[in-house]
Protein backbone atom coordinates (compact mmCIF):
# COMPACT_ATOMS: atom_id res chain seq x y z
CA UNK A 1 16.52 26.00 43.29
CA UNK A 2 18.97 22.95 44.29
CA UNK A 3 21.92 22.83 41.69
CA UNK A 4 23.65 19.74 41.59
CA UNK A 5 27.48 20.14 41.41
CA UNK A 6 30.53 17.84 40.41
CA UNK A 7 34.09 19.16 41.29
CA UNK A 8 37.33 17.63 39.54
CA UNK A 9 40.36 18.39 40.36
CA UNK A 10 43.85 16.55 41.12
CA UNK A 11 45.27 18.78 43.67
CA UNK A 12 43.89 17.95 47.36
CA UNK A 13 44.28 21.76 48.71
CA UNK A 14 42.03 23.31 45.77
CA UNK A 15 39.79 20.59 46.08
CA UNK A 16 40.07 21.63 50.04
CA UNK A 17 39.01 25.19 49.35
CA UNK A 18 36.64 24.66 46.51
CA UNK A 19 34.88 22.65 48.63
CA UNK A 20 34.53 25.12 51.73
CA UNK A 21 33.41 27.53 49.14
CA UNK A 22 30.42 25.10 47.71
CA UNK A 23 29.26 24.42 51.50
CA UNK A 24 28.90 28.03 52.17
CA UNK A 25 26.66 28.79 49.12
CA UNK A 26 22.88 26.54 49.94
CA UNK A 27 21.74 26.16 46.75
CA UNK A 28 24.68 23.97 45.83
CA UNK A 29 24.48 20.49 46.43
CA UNK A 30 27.73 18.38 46.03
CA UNK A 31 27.23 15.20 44.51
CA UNK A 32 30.75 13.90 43.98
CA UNK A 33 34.91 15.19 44.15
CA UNK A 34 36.68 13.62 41.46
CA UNK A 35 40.71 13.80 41.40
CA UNK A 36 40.50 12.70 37.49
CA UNK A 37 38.20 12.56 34.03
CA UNK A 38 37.79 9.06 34.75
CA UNK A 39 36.52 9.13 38.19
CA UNK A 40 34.13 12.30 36.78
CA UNK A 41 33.53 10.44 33.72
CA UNK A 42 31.54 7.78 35.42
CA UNK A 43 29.88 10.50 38.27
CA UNK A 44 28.58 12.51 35.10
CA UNK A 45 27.08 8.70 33.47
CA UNK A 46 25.28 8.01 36.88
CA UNK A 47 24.06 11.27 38.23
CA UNK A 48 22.15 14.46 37.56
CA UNK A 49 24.75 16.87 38.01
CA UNK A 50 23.83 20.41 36.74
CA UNK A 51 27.12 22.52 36.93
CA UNK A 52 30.70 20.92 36.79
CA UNK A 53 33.59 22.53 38.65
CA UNK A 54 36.50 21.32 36.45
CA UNK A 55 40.49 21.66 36.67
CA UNK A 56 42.22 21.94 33.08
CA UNK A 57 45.51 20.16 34.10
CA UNK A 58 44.40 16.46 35.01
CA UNK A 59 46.59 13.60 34.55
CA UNK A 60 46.01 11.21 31.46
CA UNK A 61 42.84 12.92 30.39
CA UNK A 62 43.18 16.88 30.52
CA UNK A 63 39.64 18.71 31.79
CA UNK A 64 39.02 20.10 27.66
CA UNK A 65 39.53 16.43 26.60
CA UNK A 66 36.88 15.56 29.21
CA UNK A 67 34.87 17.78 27.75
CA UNK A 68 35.05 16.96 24.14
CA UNK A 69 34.40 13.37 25.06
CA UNK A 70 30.84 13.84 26.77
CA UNK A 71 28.26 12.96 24.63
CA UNK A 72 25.52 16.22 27.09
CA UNK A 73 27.54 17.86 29.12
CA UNK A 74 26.69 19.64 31.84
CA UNK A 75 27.02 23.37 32.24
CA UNK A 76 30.97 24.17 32.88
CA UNK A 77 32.73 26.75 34.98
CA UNK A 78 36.56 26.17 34.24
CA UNK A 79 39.25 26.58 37.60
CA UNK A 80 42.63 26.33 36.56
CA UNK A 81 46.24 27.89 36.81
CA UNK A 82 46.35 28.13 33.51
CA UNK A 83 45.03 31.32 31.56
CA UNK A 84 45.75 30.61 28.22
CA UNK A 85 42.58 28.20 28.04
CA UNK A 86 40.46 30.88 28.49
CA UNK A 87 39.73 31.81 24.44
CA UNK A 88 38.64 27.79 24.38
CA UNK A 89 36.49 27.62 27.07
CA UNK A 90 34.44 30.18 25.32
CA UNK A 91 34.56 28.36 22.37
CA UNK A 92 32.69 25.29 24.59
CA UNK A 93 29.97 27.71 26.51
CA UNK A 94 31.62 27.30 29.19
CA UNK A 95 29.93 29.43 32.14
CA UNK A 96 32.67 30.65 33.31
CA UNK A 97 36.56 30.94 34.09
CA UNK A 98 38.18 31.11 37.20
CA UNK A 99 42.00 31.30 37.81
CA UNK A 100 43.55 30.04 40.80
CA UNK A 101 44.07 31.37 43.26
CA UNK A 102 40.24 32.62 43.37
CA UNK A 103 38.23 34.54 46.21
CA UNK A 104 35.06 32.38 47.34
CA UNK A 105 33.16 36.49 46.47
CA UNK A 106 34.81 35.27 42.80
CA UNK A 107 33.65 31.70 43.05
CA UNK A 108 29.69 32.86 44.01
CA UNK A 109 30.26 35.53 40.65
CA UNK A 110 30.56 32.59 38.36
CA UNK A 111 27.56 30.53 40.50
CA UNK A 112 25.34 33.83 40.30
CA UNK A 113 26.65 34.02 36.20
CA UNK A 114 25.22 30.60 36.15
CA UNK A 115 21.99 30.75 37.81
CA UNK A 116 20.72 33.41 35.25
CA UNK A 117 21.94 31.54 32.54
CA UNK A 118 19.95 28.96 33.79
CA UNK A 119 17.18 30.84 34.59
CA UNK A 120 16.73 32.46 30.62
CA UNK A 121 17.71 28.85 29.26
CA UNK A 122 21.10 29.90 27.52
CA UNK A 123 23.10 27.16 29.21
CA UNK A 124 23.79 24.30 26.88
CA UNK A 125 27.09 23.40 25.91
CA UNK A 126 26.33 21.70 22.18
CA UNK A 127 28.65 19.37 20.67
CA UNK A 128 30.73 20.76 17.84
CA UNK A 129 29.17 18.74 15.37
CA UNK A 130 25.79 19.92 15.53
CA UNK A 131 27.46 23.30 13.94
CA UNK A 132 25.49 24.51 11.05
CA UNK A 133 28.29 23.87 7.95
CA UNK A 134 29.21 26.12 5.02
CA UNK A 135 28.63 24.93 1.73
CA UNK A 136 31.76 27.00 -0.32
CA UNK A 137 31.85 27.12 -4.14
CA UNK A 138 35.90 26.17 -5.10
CA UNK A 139 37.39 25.25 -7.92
CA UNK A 140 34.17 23.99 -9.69
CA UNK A 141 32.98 22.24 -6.99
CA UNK A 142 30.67 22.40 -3.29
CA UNK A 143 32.62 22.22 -0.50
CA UNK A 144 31.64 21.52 2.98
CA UNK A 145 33.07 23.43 5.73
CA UNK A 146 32.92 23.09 9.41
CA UNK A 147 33.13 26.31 11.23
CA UNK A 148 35.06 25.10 13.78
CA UNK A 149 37.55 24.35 10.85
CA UNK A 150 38.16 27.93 9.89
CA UNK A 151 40.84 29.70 11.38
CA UNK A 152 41.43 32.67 8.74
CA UNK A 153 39.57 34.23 5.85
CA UNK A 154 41.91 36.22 3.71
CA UNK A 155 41.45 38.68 1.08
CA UNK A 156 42.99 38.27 -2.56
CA UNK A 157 41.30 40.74 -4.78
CA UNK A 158 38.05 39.47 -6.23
CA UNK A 159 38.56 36.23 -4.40
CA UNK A 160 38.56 34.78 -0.73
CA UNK A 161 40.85 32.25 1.06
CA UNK A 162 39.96 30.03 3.41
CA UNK A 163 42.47 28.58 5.43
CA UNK A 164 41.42 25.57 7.43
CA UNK A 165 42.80 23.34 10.31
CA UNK A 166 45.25 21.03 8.94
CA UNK A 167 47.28 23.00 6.51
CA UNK A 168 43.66 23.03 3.92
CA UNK A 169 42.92 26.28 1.61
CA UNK A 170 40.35 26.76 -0.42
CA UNK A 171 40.14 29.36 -2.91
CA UNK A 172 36.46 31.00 -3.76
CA UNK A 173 35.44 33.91 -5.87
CA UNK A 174 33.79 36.75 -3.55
CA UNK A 175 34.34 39.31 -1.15
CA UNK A 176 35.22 39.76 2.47
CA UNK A 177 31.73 41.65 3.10
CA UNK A 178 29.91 38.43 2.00
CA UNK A 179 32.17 35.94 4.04
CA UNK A 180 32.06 38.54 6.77
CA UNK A 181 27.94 38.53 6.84
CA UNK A 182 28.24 34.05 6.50
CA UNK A 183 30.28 34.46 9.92
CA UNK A 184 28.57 36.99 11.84
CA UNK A 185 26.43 35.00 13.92
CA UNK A 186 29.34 32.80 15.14
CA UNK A 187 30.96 34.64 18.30
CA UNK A 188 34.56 33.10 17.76
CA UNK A 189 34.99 34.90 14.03
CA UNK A 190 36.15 38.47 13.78
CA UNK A 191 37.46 40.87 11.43
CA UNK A 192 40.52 42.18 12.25
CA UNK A 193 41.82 44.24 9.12
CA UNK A 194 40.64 44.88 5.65
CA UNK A 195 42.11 41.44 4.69
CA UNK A 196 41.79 39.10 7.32
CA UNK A 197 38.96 37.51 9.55
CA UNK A 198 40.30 35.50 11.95
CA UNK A 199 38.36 32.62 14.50
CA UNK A 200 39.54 34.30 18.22
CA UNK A 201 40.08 30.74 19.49
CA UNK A 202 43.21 30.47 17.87
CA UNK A 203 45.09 33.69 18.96
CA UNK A 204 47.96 33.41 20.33
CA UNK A 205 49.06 36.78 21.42
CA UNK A 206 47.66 40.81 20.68
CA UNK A 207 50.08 43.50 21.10
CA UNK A 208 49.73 47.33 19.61
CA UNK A 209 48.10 46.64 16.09
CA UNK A 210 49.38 42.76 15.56
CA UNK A 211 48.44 39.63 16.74
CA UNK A 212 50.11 36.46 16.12
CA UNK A 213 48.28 32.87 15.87
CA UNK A 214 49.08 29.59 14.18
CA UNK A 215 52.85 31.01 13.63
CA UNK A 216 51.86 34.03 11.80
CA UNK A 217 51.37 37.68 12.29
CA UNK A 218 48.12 39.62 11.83
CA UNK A 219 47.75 43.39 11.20
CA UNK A 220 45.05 45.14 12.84
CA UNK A 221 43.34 47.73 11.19
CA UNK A 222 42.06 51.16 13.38
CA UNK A 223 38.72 50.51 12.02
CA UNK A 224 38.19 46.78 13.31
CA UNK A 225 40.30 47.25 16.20
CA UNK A 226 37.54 48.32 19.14
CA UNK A 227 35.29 45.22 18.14
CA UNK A 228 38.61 42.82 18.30
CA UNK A 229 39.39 44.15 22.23
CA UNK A 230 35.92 44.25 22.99
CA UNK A 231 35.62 40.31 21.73
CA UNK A 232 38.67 39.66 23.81
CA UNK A 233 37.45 41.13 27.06
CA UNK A 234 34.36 38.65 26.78
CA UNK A 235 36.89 36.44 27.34
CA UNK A 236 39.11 38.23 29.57
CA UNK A 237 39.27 36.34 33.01
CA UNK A 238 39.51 39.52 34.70
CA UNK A 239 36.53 40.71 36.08
């Protein structure tokens, strides 16, 4: 199996030793270096390329911008300096997430990660808006919800809060069990405490039982805390 492979990346050495480590693996083929989105931008229109290589920190357009701006992307593995990415990548299907400085053993991990992705047909990387929606009864009215919108669910007695990206809340009578069982086949949601499910992408920081995203503090309750680490370490960028 030849997998054609795009690397971008604005620093010359990592480009260097990214390189050396895509020669010594066959079943790569390089197709194009880029030092920017634009340059991989135009690769991406006029080639096949099956796995992208991509820096975070790019001049003028950043590598999650690049991203979000591809109409079919190819399958991603992230390489970057920068950990605190790594909850978002997930939230793209990205393949994987390598921190610089990486081992070439690390780099053929995430190529190995990939080609059994590939080979059971689980790598797509689907645009955010083909997202099923929620359709939320508040205040007398249907309201549709993106998913990707959600960054809380809170508790308040026999009702729910939603709070949404851009300062939104909407307030529906029900119960955390049934909001709970509306999110459980999205990876990024979680319940955290009693009275609080939170979307992972947005966490800032865990420590002991709090965490702390969007300005404010969570609590984390004993009972939910083993399925909130174990979410974490799927994104963990230590392996």
């Amino acid at each position: 199996m030849v997998i054609k492979v795009c690397l971008v990346d604005d620093e010359p050495l990592a480009r260097e030793i990214i390189e050396s480590y895509i020669q010594k693996m066959p079943q790569l083929e390089l197709v194009q270096t880029c030092e920017n989105a634009v340059q991989a931008i135009k690769v991406l229109d006029e080639n096949r390329v099956d796995l992208l290589f991509l820096d975070i920190n790019l001049p003028d357009i950043n590598g999650m911008s690049l991203v979000k701006q591809l109409r079919v992307a190819p399958a991603i593995i992230f390489t970057t300096a920068y950990p605190q990415y790594a909850l978002e990548s997930y939230d793209m299907q990205a393949v994987d997430y390598l921190l610089k400085p990486f081992s070439a053993e690390r780099f053929e991990m995430a190529v190995q990660k990939y080609v059994r992705l590939r080979a059971s047909e689980q790598v797509l990387v689907q645009p955010e808006e083909a997202e099923r929606p929620l359709f939320l009864r508040s205040e007398g009215k249907w309201v549709k919800v993106n998913l990707a919108d959600i960054i809380w669910v809170e508790a308040l007695k026999d009702y729910v809060k939603i709070c949404l990206k851009n300062n939104q809340r909407l307030t529906m009578h029900g119960t955390m069990k049934n909001m709970e069982q509306k999110l459980s086949e999205q990876a990024q949601f979680c319940r955290v405490h009693k009275s609080y499910i939170i979307n992972l992408k947005h966490i800032e920081q865990v420590e002991s039982n709090l965490l702390r995203m969007e300005g404010k503090e969570f609590p984390i309750g004993a009972t939910y805390k083993d399925d909130l680490l174990k979410k974490i370490a799927e994104f963990s960028i230590q392996k």
